[in-house]
Every structure is written in C-alpha cells, then in structure tokens.
C-alpha atoms as a PDB file:
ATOM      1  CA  UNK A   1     103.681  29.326 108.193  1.00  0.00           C
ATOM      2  CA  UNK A   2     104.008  25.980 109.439  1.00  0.00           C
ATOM      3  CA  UNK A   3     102.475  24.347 112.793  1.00  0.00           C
ATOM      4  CA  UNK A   4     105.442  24.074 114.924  1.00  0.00           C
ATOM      5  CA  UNK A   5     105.067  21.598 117.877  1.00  0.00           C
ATOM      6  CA  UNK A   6     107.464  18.843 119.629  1.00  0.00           C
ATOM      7  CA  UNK A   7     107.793  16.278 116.535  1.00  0.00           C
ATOM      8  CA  UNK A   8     109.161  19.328 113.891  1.00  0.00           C
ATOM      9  CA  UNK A   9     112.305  18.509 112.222  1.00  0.00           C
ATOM     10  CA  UNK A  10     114.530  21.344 111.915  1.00  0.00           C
ATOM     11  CA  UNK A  11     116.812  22.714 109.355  1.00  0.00           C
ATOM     12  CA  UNK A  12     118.978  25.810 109.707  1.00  0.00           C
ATOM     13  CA  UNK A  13     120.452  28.087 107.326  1.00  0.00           C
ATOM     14  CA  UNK A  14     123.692  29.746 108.421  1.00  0.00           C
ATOM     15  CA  UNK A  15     125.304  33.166 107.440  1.00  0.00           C
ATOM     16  CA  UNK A  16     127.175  36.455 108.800  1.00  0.00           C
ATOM     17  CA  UNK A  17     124.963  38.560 108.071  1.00  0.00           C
ATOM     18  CA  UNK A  18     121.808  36.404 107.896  1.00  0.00           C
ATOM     19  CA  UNK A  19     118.681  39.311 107.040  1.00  0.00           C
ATOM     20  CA  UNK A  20     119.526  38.685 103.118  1.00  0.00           C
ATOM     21  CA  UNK A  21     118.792  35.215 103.332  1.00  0.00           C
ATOM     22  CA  UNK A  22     115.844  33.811 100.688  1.00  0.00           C
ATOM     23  CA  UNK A  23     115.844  29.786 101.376  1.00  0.00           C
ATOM     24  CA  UNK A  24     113.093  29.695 104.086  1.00  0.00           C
ATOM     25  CA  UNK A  25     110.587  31.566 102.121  1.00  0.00           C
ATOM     26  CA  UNK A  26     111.697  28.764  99.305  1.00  0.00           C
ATOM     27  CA  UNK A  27     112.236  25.595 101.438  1.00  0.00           C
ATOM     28  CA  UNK A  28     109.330  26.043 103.566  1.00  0.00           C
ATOM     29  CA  UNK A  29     106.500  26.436 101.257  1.00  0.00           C
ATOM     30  CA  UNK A  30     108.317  22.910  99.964  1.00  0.00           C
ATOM     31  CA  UNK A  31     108.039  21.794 103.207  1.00  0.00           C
ATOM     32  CA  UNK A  32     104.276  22.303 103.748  1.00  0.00           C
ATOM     33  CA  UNK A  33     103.660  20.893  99.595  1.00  0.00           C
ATOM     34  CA  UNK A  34     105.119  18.155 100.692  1.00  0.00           C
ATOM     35  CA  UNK A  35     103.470  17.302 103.968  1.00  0.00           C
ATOM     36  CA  UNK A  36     106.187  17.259 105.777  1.00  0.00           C
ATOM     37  CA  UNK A  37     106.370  18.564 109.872  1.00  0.00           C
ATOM     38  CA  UNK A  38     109.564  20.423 109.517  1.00  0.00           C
ATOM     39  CA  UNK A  39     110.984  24.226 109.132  1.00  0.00           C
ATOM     40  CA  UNK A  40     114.265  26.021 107.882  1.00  0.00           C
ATOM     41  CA  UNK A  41     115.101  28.706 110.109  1.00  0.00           C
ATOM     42  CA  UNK A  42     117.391  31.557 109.260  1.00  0.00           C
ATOM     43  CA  UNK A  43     120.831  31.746 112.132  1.00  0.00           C
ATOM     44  CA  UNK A  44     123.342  34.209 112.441  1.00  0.00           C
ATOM     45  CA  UNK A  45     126.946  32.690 113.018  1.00  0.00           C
ATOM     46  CA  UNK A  46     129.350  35.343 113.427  1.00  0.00           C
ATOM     47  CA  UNK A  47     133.033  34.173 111.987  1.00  0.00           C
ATOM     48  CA  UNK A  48     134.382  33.862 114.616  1.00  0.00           C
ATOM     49  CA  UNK A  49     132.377  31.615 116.295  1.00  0.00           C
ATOM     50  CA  UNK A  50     131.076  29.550 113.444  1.00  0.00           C
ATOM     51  CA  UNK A  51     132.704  26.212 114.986  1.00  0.00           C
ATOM     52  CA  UNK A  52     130.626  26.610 118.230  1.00  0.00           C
ATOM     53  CA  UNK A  53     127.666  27.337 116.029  1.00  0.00           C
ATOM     54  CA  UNK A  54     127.679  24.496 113.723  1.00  0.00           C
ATOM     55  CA  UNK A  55     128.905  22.114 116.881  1.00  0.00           C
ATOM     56  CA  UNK A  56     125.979  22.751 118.403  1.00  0.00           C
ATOM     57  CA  UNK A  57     123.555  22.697 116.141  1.00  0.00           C
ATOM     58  CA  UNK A  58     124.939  19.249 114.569  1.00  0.00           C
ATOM     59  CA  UNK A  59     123.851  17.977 118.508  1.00  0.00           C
ATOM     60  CA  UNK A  60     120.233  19.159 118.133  1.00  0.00           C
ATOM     61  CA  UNK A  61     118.788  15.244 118.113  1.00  0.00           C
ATOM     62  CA  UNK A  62     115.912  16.954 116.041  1.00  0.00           C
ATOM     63  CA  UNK A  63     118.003  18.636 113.432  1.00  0.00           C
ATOM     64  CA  UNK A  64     118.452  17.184 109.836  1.00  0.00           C
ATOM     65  CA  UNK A  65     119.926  19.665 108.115  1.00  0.00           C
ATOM     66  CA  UNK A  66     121.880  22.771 106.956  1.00  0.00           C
ATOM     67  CA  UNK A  67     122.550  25.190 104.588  1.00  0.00           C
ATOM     68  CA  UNK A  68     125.338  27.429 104.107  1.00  0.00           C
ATOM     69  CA  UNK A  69     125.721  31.143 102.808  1.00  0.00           C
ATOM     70  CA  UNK A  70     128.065  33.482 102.959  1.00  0.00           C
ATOM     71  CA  UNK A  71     130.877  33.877 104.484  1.00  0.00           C
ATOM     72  CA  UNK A  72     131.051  29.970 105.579  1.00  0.00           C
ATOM     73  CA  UNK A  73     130.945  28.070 102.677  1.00  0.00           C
ATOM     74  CA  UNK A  74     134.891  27.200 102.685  1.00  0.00           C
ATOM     75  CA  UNK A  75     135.270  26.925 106.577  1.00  0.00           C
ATOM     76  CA  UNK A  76     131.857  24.331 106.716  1.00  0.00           C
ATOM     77  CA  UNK A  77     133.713  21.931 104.759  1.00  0.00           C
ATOM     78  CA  UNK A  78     136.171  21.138 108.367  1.00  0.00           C
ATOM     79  CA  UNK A  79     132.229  20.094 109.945  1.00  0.00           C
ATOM     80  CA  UNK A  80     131.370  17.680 107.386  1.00  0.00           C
ATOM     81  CA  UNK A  81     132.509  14.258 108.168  1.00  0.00           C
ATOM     82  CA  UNK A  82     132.547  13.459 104.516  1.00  0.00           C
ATOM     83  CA  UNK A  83     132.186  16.029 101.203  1.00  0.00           C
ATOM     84  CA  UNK A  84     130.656  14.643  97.878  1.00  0.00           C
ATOM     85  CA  UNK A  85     133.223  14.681  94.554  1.00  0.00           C
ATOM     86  CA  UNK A  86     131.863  18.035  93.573  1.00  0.00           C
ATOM     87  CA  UNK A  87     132.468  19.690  97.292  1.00  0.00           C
ATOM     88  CA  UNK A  88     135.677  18.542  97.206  1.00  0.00           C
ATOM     89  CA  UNK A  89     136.542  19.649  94.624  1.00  0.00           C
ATOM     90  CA  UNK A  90     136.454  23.417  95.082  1.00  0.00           C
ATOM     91  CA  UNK A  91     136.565  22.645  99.020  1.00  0.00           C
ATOM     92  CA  UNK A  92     133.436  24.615  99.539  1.00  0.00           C
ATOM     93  CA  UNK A  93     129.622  22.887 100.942  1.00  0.00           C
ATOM     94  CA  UNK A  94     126.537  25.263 101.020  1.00  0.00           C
ATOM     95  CA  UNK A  95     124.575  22.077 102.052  1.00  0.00           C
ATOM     96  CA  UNK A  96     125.349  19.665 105.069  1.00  0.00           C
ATOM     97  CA  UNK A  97     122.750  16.531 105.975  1.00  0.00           C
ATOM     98  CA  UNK A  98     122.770  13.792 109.450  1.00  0.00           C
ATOM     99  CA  UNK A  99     123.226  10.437 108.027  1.00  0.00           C
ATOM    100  CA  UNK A 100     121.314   7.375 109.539  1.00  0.00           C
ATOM    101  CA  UNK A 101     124.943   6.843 111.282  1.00  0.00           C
ATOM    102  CA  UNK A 102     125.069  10.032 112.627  1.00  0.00           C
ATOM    103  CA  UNK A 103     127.972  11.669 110.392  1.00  0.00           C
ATOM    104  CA  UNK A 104     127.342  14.687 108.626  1.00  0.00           C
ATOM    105  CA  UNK A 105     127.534  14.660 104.898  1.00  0.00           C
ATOM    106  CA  UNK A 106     128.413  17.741 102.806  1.00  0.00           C
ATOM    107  CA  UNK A 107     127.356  18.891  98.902  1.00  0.00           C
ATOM    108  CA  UNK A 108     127.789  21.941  97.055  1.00  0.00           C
ATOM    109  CA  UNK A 109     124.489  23.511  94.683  1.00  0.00           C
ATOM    110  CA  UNK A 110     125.960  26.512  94.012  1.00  0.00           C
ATOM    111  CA  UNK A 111     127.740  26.083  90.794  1.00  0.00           C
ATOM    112  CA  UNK A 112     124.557  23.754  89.404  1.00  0.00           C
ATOM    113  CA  UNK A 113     121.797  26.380  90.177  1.00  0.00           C
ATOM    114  CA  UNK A 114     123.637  28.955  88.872  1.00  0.00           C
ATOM    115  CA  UNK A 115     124.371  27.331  85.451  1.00  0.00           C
ATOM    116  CA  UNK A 116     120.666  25.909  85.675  1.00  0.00           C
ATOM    117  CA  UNK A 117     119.411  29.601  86.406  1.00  0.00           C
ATOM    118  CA  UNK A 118     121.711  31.025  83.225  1.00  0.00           C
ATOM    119  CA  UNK A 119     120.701  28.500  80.611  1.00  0.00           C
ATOM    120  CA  UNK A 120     116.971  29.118  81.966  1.00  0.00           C
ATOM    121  CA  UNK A 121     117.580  33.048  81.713  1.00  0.00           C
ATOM    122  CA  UNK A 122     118.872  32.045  77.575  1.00  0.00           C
ATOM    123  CA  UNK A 123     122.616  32.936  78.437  1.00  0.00           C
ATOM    124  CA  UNK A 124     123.852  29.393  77.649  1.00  0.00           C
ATOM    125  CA  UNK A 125     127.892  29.638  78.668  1.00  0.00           C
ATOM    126  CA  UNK A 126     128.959  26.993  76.164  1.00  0.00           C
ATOM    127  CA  UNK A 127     131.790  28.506  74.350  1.00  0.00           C
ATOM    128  CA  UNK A 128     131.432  32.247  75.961  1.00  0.00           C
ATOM    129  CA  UNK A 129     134.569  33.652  77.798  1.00  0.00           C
ATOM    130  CA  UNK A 130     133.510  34.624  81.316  1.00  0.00           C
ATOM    131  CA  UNK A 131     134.805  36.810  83.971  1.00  0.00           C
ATOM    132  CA  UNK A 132     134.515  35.631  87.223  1.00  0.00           C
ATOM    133  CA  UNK A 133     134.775  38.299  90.639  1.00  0.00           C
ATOM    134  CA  UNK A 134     135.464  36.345  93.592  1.00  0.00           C
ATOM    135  CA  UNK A 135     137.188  32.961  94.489  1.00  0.00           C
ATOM    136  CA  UNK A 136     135.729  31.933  97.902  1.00  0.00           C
ATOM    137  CA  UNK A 137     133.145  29.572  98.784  1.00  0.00           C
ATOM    138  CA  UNK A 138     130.124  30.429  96.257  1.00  0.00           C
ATOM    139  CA  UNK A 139     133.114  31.976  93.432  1.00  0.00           C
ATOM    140  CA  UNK A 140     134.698  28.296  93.442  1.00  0.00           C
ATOM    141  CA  UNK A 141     131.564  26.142  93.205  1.00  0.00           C
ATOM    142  CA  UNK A 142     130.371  28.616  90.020  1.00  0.00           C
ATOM    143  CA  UNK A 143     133.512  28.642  88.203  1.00  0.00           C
ATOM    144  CA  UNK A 144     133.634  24.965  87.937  1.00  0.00           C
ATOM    145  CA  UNK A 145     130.153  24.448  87.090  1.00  0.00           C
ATOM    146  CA  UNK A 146     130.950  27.486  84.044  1.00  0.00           C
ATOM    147  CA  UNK A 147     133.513  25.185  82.851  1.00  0.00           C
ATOM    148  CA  UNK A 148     131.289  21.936  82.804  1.00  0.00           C
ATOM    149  CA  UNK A 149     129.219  23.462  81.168  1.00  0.00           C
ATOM    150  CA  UNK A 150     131.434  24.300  77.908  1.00  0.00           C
ATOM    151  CA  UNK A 151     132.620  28.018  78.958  1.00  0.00           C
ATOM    152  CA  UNK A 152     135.524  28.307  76.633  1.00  0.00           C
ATOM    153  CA  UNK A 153     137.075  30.477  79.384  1.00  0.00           C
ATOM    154  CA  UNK A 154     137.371  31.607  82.795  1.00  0.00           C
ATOM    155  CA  UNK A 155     139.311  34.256  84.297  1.00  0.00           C
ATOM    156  CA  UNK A 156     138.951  34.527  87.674  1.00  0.00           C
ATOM    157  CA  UNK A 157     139.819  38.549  89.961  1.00  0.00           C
ATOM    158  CA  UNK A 158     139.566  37.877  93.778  1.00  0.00           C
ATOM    159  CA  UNK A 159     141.201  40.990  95.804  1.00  0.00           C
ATOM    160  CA  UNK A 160     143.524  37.696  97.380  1.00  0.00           C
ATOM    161  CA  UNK A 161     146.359  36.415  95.390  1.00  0.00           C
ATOM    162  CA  UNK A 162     146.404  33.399  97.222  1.00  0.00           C
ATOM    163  CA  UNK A 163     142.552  32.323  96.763  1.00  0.00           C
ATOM    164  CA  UNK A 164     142.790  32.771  93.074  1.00  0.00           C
ATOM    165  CA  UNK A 165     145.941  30.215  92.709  1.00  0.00           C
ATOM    166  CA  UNK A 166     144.160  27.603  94.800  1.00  0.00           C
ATOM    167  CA  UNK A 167     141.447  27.853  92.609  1.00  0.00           C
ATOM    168  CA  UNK A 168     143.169  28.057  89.368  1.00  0.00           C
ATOM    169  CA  UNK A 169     145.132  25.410  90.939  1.00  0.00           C
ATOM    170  CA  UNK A 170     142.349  23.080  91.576  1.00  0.00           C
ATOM    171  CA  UNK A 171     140.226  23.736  88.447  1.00  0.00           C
ATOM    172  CA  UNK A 172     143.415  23.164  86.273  1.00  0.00           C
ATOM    173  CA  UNK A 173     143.270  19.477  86.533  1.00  0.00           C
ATOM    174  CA  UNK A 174     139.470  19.344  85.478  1.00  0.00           C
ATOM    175  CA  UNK A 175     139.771  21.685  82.784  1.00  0.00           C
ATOM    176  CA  UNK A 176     143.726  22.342  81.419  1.00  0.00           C
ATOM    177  CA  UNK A 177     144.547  25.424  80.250  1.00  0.00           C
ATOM    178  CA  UNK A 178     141.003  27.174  80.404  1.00  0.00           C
ATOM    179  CA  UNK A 179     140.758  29.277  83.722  1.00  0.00           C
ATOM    180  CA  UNK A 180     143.310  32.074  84.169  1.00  0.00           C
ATOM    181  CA  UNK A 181     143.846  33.972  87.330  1.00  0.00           C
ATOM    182  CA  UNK A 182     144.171  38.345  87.179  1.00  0.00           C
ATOM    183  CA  UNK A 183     145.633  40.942  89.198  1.00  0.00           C
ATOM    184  CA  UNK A 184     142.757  43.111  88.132  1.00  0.00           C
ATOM    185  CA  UNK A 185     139.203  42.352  86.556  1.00  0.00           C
ATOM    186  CA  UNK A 186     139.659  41.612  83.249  1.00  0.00           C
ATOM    187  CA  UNK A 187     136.663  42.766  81.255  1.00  0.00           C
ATOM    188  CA  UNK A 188     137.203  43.791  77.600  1.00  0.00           C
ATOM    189  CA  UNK A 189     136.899  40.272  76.175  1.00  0.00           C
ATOM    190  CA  UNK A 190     133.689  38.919  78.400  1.00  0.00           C
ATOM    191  CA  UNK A 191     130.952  37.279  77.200  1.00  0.00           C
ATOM    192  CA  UNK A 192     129.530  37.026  80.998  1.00  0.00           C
ATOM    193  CA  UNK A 193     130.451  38.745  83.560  1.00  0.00           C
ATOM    194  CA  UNK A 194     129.504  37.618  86.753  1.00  0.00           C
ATOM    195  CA  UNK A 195     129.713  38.784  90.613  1.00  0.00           C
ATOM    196  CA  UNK A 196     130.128  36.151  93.474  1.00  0.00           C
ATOM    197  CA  UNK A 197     131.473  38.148  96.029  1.00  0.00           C
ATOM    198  CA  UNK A 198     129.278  39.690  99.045  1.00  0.00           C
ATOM    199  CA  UNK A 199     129.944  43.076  97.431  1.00  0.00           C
ATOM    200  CA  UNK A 200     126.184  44.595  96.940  1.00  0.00           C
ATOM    201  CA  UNK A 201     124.810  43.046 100.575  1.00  0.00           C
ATOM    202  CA  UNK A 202     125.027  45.980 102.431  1.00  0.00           C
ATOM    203  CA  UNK A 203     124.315  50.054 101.245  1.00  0.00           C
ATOM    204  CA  UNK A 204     127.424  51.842  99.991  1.00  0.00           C
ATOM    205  CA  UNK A 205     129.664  48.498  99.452  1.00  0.00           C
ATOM    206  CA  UNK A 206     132.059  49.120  96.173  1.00  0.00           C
ATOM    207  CA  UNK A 207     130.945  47.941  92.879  1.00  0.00           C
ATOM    208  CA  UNK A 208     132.581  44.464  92.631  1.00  0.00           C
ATOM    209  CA  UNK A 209     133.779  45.592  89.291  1.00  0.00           C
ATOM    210  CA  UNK A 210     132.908  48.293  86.131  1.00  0.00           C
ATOM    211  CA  UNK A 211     130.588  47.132  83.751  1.00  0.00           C
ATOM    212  CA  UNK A 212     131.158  50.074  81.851  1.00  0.00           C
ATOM    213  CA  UNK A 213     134.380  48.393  80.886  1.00  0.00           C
ATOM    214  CA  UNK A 214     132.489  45.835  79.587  1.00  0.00           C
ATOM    215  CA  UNK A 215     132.240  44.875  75.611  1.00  0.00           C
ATOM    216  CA  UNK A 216     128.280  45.852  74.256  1.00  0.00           C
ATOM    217  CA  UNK A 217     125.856  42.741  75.279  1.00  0.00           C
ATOM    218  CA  UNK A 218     128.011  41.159  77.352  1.00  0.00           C
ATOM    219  CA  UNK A 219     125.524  39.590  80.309  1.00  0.00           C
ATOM    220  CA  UNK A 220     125.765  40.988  83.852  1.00  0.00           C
ATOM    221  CA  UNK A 221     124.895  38.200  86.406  1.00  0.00           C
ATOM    222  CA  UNK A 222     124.876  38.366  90.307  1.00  0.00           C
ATOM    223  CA  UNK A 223     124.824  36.509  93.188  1.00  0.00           C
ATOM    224  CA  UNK A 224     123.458  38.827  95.839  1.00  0.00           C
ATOM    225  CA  UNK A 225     119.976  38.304  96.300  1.00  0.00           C
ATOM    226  CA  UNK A 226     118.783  40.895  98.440  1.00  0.00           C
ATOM    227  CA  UNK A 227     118.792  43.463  97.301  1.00  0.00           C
ATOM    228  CA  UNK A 228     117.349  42.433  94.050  1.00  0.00           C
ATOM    229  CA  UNK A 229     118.595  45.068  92.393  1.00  0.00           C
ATOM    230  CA  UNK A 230     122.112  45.647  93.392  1.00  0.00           C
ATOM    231  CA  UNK A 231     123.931  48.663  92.457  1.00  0.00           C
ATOM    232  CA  UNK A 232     126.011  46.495  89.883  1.00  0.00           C
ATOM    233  CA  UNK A 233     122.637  45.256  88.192  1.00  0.00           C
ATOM    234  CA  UNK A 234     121.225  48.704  88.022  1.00  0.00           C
ATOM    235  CA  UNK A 235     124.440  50.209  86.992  1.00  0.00           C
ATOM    236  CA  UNK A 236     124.779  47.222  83.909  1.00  0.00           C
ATOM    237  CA  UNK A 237     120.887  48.120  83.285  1.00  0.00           C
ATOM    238  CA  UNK A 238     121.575  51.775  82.605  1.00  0.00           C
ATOM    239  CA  UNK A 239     124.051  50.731  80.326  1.00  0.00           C
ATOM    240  CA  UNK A 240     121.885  48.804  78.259  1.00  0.00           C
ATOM    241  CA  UNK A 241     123.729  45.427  79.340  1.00  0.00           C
ATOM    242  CA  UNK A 242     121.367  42.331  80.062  1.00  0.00           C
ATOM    243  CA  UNK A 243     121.279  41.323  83.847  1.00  0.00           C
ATOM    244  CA  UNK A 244     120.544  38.537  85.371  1.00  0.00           C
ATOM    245  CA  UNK A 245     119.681  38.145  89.355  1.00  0.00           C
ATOM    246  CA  UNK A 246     121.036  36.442  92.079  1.00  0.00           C
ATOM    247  CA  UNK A 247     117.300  34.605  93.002  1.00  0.00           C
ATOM    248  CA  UNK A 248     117.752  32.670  90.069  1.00  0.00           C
ATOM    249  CA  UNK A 249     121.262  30.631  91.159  1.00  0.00           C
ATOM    250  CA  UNK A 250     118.790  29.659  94.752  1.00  0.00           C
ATOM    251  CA  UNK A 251     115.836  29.233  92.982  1.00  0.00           C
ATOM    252  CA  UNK A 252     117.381  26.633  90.674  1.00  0.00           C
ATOM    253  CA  UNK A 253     118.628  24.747  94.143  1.00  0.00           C
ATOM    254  CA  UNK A 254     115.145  23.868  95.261  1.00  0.00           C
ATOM    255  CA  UNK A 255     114.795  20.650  93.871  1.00  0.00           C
ATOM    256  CA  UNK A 256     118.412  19.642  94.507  1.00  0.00           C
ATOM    257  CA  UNK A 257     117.858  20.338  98.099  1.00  0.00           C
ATOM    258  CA  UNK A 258     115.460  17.854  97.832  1.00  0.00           C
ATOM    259  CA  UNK A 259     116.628  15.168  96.813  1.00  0.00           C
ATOM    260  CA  UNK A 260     119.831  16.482  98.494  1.00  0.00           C
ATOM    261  CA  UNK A 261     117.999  16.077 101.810  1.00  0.00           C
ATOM    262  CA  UNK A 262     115.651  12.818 100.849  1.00  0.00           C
ATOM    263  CA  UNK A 263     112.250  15.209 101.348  1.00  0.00           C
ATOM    264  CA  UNK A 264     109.113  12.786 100.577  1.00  0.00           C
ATOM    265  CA  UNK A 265     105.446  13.715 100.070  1.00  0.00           C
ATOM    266  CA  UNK A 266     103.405  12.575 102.628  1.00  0.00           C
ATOM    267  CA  UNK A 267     105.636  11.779 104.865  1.00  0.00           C
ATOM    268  CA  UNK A 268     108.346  12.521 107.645  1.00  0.00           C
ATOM    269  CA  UNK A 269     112.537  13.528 106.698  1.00  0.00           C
ATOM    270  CA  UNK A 270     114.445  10.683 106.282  1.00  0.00           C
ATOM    271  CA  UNK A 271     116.102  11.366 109.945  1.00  0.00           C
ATOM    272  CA  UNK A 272     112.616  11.595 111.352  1.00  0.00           C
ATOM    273  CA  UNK A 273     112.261   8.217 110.460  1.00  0.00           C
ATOM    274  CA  UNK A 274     115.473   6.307 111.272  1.00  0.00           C
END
C-alpha cells in the first residue's frame, strides 16, 4: 500500500456500483514501480449525481486524474473540456487528465485493450464476424476498435433502438457497410461473441445473450471483471466454447494509462510538477 501523506497526488476511479472495480490493485502497484507519491482510489457516483461528483473532484488542487467505468462512460464526455479523435468518435471517455492549463482532457482505452487482450488471448478478429451485446459507453469504444482491427463484421444487439442507430450511425463513416444493427442477438454466424453490457455484475442478472445459440468454436469474450467467472463464461465453458475474461480488456490498459497520464520513474505526475 502506498505512504499516503500531504504531497500524494490523487487519482479516482468512478462507477455505480464501484466494489467490481480492478484498476487500483493495477495502477497502484504502477504507482509504487515507478516511484511515484500518488494513489487511485475507487468512488461511488450514483447517476444521478455524477455531475456533482466529477465537479468536485475536477476542484481537488491535488487531483490529476480519472478513470471511468460503468455506467458513466457516455455522460463523462459533457466534463471533459476537450475529447481525443478516438473519444469522439464513439462519444464515450473511460480516462480524463488536468492539463498544465487547467482543462480536463478526455481518451478512451477501452476498445484498444480489448483488441490488445484478444490478439494476446490468440483470437485475432481480422476477418471474423462478431457479435457485439451492448452499445453504451464501453460497447461503442470496442466495436470500433473490432473494426480497426480487420473484423469483417459487426452486428451490434443493445435492448435500445436508439443507442444502436447512433452507433451504427457513427461507425458507418469509418467503416461503410460493415456494422449492422439487430432487434435481437444475432448469433448463428459469429466468429466472436462478445458481452459489454453490465449484465453479469451483480448475482441473478440475465444472461446478456445464449451461447448455446452459438456456431461450435465460436469465442465467448466478456467485459465484466468481477466476477471472473460470470455466468455467461461458465455457461460458454460448459459448452465447450473458448472464453475469454473481462481482466484482460483492463489489463491491456495499463501501459496506455501511462503514457495516457505522463507517469515517470523516479519522479512526481506531470501535475505535481507544473
């Protein structure tokens, strides 16, 4: 654990719920590797109070940073005072940093360290056909990393019509003709088959979608991390179907929170030292 005293930068990672989190037992071991006097801290920000939450911890002269889970990832994006290409794109941050001029800058990892995780798991998505369940904040940042990364296809179930066409819509410039939205999962054809809804967080939540209605081999992959073995995994498992977990997408992130953030060996975070 680190030595927390009066000259600790602080970092916050925000969610509703928050107990499922993994990035401070990630982050901070970084932290400490690195040399570095500062801590990510886990905070609960209920939706509907997410704008007081974020405006006051953006006022905390000692805090540099913040990351972004679940449910938030879409809403963040009105507290950034700018959003890189790739979080504009899908309008969705899971990572928001102080500039030396005060203004808060916003990037999405998402859809990298989940491709990262994949093609370090072996299930390269070049030229597969992948079925996508959900189209908010994580859902949008994954499918267009999939389809950067050569999926041939994307079709994309999300329980709200209108989320779906605002994310076919956007990815349809970027890739023509290659993500299709669905009134219902569509799973015969799937090479991948991936959950990024919240569905698995809590016991007794619905299985996101069937893999039994999946073809043989067709790769399970999900984004809940705790619990590591969500009904959908164990479900896929049983039906001889190769899973893949949600640590990897986060663990994948590390080093693009990083550099994301400006971390240095040996020394203080950038905003310590402006």
């Amino acid at each position: 654990m680190p030595d927390i005293g009066g000259s600790t930068r602080l970092y916050a990672v925000l969610g509703d719920p928050v107990a499922q989190v993994q990035a401070p037992a990630l982050l901070n071991p970084v932290f400490a590797r690195l040399g570095l006097d500062a801590v990510l801290f886990p905070v609960h920000a209920p939706a509907d109070r997410l704008g007081a939450v974020i405006g006051g911890l953006q006022r905390i002269g000692n805090l540099d940073g913040l990351l972004i889970t679940v449910p938030h990832k879409i809403e963040a994006c009105r507290y950034a005072d700018e959003l890189s290409p790739a979080a504009a794109l899908v309008n969705s941050t899971n990572a928001m940093r102080r500039e030396a001029d005060g203004r808060w800058y916003g990037d999405n990892f998402d859809g990298a360290g989940f491709v990262a995780g994949l093609l370090s798991a072996g299930h390269d998505p070049r030229g597969k056909r992948i079925f996508l369940a959900g189209a908010g904040g994580a859902g949008t940042a994954i499918a267009a990393a999939l389809l950067g990364a050569g999926a041939s296809h994307l079709s994309v179930y999300d329980p709200d019509p209108d989320r779906v066409a605002t994310l076919t819509g956007r990815l349809e410039g970027s890739a023509p003709g290659r993500t299709t939205g669905s009134a219902a999962p569509r799973l015969h054809d799937a090479d991948v088959a991936v959950n990024a809804t919240p569905l698995g967080l809590r016991p007794g939540d619905p299985l996101p979608f069937a893999p039994d209605r999946l073809p043989p081999g067709s790769v399970v992959a999900d984004i809940v991390m705790r619990p590591r073995e969500t009904e959908l995994l164990r479900r896929a498992a049983e039906l001889g179907l190769p899973v893949h977990h949600g640590i990897h997408m986060l663990g994948h992130q590390v080093a693009l929170y990083q550099r994301f953030f400006r971390l240095e060996p040996g020394g203080a975070t950038r905003a310590a030292i402006l």
